[in-house]
N, C-alpha and C. Protein backbone atom coordinates (compact mmCIF):
# COMPACT_ATOMS: atom_id res chain seq x y z
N UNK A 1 238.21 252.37 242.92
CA UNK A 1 237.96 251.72 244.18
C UNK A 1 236.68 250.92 244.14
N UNK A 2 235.66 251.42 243.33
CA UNK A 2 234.30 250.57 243.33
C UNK A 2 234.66 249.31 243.29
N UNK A 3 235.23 249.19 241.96
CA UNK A 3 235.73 247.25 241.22
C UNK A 3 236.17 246.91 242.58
N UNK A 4 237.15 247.17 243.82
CA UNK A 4 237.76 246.24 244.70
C UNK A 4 236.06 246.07 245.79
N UNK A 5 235.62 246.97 246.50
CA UNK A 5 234.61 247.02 246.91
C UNK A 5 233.69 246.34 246.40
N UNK A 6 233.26 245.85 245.46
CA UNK A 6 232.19 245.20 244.69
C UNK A 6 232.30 243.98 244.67
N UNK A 7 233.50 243.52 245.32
CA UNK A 7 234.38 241.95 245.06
C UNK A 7 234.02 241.52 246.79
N UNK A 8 234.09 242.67 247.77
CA UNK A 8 234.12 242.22 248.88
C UNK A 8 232.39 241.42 249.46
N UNK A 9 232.95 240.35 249.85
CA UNK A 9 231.17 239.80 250.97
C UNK A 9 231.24 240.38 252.24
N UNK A 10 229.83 240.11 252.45
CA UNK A 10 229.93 240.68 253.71
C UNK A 10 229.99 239.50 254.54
N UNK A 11 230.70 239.88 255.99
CA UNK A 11 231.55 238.71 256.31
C UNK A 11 231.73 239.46 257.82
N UNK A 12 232.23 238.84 258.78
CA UNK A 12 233.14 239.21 259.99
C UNK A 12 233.81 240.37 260.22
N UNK A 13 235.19 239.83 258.72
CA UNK A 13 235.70 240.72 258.53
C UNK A 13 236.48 241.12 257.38
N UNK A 14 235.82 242.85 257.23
CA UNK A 14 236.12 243.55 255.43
C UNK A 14 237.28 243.72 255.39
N UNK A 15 238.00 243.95 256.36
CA UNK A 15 239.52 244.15 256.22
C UNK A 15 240.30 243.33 255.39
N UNK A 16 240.07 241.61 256.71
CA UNK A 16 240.45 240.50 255.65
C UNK A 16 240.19 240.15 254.53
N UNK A 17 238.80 240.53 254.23
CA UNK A 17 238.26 240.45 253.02
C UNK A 17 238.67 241.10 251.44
N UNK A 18 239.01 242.92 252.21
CA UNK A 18 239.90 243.56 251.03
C UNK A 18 241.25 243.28 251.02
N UNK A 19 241.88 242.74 251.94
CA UNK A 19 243.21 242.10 251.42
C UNK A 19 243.15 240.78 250.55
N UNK A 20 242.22 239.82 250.87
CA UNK A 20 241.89 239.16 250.05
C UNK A 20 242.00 238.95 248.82
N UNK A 21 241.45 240.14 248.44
CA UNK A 21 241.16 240.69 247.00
C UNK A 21 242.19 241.16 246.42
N UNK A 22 243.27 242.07 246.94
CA UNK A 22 244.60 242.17 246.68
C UNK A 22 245.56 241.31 246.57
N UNK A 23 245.02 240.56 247.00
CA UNK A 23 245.84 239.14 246.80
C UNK A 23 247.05 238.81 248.08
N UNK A 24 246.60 239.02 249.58
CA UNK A 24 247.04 238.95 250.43
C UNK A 24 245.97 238.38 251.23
N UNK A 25 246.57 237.59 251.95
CA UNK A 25 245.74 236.26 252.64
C UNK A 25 245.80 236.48 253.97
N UNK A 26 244.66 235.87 254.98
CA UNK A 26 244.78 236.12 256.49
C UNK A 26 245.19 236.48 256.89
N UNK A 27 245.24 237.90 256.78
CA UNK A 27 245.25 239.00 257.69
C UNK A 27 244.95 239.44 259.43
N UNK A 28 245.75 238.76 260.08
CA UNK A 28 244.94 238.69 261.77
C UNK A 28 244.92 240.06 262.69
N UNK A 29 244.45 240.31 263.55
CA UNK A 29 244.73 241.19 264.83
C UNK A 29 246.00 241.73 264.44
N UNK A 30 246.77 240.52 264.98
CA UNK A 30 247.78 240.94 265.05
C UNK A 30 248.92 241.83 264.20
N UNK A 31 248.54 241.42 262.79
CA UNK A 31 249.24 242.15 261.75
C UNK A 31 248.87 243.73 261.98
N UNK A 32 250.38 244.19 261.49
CA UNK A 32 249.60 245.68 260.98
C UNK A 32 249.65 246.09 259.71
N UNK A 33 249.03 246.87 259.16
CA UNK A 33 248.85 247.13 257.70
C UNK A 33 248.40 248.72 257.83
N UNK A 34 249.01 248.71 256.11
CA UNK A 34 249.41 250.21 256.00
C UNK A 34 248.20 250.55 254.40
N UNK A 35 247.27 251.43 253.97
CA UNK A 35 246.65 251.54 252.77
C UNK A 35 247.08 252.62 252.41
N UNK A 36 247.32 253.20 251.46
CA UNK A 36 247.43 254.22 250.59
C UNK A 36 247.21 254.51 249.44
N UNK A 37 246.31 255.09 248.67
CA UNK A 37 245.48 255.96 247.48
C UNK A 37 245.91 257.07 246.71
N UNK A 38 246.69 256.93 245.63
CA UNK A 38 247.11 258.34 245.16
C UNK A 38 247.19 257.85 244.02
N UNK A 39 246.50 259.29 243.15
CA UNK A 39 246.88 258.88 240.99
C UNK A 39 246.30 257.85 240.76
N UNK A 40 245.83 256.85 241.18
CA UNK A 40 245.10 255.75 240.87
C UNK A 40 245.81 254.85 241.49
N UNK A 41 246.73 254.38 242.32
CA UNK A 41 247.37 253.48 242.86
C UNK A 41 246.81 253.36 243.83
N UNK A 42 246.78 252.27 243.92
CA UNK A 42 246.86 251.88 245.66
C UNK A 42 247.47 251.07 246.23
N UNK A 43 247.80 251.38 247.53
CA UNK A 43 249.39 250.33 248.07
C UNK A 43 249.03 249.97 248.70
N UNK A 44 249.12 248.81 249.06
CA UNK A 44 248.65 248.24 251.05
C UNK A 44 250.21 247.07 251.31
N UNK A 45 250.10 246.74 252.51
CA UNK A 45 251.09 245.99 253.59
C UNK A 45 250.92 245.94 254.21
N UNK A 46 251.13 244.38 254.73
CA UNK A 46 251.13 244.16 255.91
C UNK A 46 252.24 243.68 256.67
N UNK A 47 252.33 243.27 257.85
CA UNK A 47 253.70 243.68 258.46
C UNK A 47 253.09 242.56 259.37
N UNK A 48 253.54 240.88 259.42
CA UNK A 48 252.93 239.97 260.01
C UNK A 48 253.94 239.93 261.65
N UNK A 49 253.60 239.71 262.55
CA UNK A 49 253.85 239.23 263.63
C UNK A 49 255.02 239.15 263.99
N UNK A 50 255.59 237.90 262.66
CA UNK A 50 256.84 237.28 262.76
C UNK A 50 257.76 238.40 262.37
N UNK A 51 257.48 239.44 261.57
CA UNK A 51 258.35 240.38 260.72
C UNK A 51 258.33 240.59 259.41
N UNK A 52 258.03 239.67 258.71
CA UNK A 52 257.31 239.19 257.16
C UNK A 52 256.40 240.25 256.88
N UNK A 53 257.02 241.24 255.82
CA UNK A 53 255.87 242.51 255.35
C UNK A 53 255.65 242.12 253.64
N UNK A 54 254.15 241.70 253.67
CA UNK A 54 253.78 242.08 252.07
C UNK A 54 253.18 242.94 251.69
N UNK A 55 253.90 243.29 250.36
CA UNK A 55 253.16 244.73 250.19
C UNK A 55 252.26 244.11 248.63
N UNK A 56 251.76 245.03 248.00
CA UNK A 56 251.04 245.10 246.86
C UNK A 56 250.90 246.44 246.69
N UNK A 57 251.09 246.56 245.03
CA UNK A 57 250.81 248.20 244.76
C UNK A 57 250.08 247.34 242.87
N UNK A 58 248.69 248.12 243.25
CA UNK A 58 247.68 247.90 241.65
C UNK A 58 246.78 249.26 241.45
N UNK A 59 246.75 249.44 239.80
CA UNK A 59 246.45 250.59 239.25
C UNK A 59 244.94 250.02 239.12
N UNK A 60 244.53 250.95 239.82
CA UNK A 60 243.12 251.33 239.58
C UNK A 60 241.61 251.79 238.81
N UNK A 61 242.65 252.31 238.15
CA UNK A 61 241.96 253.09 236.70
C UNK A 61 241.81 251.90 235.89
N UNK A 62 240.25 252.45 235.25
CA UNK A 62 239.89 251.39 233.88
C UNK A 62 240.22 250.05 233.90
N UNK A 63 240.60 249.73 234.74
CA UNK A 63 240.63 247.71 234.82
C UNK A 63 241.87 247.38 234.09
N UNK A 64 242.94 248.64 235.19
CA UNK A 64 244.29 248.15 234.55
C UNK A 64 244.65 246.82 235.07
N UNK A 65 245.41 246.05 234.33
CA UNK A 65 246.24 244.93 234.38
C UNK A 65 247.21 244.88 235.55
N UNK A 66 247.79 246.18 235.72
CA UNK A 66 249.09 245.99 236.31
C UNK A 66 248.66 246.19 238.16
N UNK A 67 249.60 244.88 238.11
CA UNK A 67 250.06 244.40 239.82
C UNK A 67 250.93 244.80 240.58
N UNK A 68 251.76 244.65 241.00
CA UNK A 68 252.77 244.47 242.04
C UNK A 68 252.73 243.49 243.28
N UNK A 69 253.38 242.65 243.77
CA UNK A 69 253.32 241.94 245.00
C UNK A 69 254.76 241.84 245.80
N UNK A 70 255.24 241.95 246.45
CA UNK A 70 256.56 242.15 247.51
C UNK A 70 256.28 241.20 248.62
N UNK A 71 256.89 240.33 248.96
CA UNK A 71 257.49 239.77 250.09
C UNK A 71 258.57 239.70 250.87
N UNK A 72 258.79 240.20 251.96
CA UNK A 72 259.96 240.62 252.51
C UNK A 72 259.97 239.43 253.97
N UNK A 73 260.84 238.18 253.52
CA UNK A 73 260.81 237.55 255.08
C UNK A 73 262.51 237.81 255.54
N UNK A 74 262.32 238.82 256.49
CA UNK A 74 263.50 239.23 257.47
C UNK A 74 264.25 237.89 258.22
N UNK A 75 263.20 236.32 258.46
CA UNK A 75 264.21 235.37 258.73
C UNK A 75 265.31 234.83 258.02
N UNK A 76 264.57 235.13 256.12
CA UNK A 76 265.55 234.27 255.44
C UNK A 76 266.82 235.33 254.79
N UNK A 77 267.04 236.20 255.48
CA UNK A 77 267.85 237.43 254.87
C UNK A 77 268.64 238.04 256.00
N UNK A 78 270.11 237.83 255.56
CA UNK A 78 270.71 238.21 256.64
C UNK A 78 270.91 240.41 256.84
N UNK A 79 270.80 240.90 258.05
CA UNK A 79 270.99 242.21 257.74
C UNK A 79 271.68 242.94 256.57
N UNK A 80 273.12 241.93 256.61
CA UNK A 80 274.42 242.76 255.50
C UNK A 80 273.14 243.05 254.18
N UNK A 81 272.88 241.85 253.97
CA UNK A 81 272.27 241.42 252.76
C UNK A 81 270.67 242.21 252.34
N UNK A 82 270.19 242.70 253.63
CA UNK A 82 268.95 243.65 253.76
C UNK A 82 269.12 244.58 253.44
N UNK A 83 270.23 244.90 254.33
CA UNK A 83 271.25 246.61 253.73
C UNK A 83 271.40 247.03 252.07
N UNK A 84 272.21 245.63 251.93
CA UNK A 84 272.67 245.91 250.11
C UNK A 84 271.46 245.90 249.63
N UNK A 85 270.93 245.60 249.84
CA UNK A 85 268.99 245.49 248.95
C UNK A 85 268.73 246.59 248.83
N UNK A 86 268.49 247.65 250.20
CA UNK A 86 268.01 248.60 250.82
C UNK A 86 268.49 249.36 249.49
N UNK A 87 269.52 249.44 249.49
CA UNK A 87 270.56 250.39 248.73
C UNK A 87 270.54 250.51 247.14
N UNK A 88 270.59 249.32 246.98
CA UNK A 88 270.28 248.91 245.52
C UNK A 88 268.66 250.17 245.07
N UNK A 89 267.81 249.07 245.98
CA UNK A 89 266.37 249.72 245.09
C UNK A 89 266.15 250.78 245.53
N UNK A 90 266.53 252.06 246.30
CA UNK A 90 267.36 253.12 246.47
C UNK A 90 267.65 253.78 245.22
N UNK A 91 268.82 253.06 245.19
CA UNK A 91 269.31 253.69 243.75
C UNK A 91 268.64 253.79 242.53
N UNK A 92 267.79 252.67 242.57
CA UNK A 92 266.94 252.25 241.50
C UNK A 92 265.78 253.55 241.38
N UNK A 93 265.33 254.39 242.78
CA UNK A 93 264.54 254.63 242.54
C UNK A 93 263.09 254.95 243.41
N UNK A 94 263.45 253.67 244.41
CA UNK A 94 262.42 253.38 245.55
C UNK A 94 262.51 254.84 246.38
N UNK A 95 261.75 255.34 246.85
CA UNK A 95 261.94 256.45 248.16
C UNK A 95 261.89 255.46 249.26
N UNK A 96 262.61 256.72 250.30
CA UNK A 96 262.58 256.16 251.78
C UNK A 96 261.14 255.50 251.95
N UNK A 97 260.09 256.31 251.87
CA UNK A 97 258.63 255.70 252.46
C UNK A 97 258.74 254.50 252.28
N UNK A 98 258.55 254.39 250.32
CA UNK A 98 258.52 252.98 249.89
C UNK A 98 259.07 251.79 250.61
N UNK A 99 260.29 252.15 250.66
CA UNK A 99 261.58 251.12 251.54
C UNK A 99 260.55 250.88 252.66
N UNK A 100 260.39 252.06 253.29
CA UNK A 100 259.83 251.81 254.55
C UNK A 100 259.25 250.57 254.79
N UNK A 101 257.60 250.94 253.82
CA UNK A 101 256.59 249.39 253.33
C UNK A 101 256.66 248.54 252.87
N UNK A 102 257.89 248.27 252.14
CA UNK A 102 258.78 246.92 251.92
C UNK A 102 258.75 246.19 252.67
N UNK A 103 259.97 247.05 253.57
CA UNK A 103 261.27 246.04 254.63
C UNK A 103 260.06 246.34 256.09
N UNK A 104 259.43 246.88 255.99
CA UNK A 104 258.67 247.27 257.74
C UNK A 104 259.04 247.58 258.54
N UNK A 105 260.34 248.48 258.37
CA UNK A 105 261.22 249.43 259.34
C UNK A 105 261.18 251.10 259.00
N UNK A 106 261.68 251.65 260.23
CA UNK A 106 261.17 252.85 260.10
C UNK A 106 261.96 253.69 258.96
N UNK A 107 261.65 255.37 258.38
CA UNK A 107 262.01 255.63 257.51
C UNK A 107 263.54 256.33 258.02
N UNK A 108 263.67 256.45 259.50
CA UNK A 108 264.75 256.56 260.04
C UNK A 108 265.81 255.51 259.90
N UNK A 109 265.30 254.57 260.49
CA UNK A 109 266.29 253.49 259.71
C UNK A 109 266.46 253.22 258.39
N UNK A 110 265.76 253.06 257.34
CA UNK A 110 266.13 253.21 256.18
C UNK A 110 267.08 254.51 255.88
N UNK A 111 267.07 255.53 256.29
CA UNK A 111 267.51 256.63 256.11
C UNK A 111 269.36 256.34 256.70
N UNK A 112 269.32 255.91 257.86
CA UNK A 112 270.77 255.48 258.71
C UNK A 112 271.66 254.27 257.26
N UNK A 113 270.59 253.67 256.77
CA UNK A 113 271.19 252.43 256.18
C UNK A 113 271.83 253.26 255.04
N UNK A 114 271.29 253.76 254.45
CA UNK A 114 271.50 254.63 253.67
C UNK A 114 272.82 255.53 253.08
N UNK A 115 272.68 256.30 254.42
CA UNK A 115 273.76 256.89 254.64
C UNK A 115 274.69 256.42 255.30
N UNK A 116 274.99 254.53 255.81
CA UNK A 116 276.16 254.25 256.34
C UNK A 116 276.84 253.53 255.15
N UNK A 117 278.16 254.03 255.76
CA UNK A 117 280.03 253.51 254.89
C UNK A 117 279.75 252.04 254.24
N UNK A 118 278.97 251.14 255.03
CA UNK A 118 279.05 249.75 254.93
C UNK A 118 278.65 249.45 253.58
């Protein structure tokens, strides 16, 4: 956590600032965002206004390399097509939570999608 902290100025605002650094851009009020810390990962998302959730998940330890970045825009994706996604990386592997911070719906609904016939 130091290395991300060490990157931040001081500014208005650190929030925007540590998304910044994650490689997620203007961050307002309005968004909400989610952080999480475990094993050396850390995940954040945000969940913009419009519905648009980006996530990022980067390893922490020793000045690993590895990234992750997710964009989820709910305008350009029709439900059917959210669903089959849902399901897919599911299978693949994703947990409910994960899904959750993806798509920016609850883990109840991910859970319904889940388990429906469709």
């Amino acid at each position: 956590m130091k290395k991300l902290t060490s990157q931040l100025s001081p500014s208005p605002s650190p929030v925007n600032d540590f998304f910044k650094v994650l490689g997620i851009e203007k961050v307002s009020r309005e968004d909400g965002f989610c952080i999480q810390y475990k094993d050396g990962i850390l995940e954040a998302s945000v969940t913009r206004n419009g519905g648009t959730v980006e996530s990022v998940k980067k390893h922490i330890k020793s000045g690993s390399g590895f990234s992750e970045m997710v964009v989820f825009e709910p305008s350009k994706m029709d439900k059917k097509d959210r669903d089959e996604l849902i399901k897919k990386l599911h299978d693949k592997g994703d947990t409910q939570k994960e899904l959750e911070r993806k798509f920016g719906i609850t883990q109840g609904m991910i859970s319904r999608i889940l388990n429906s016939k469709e």
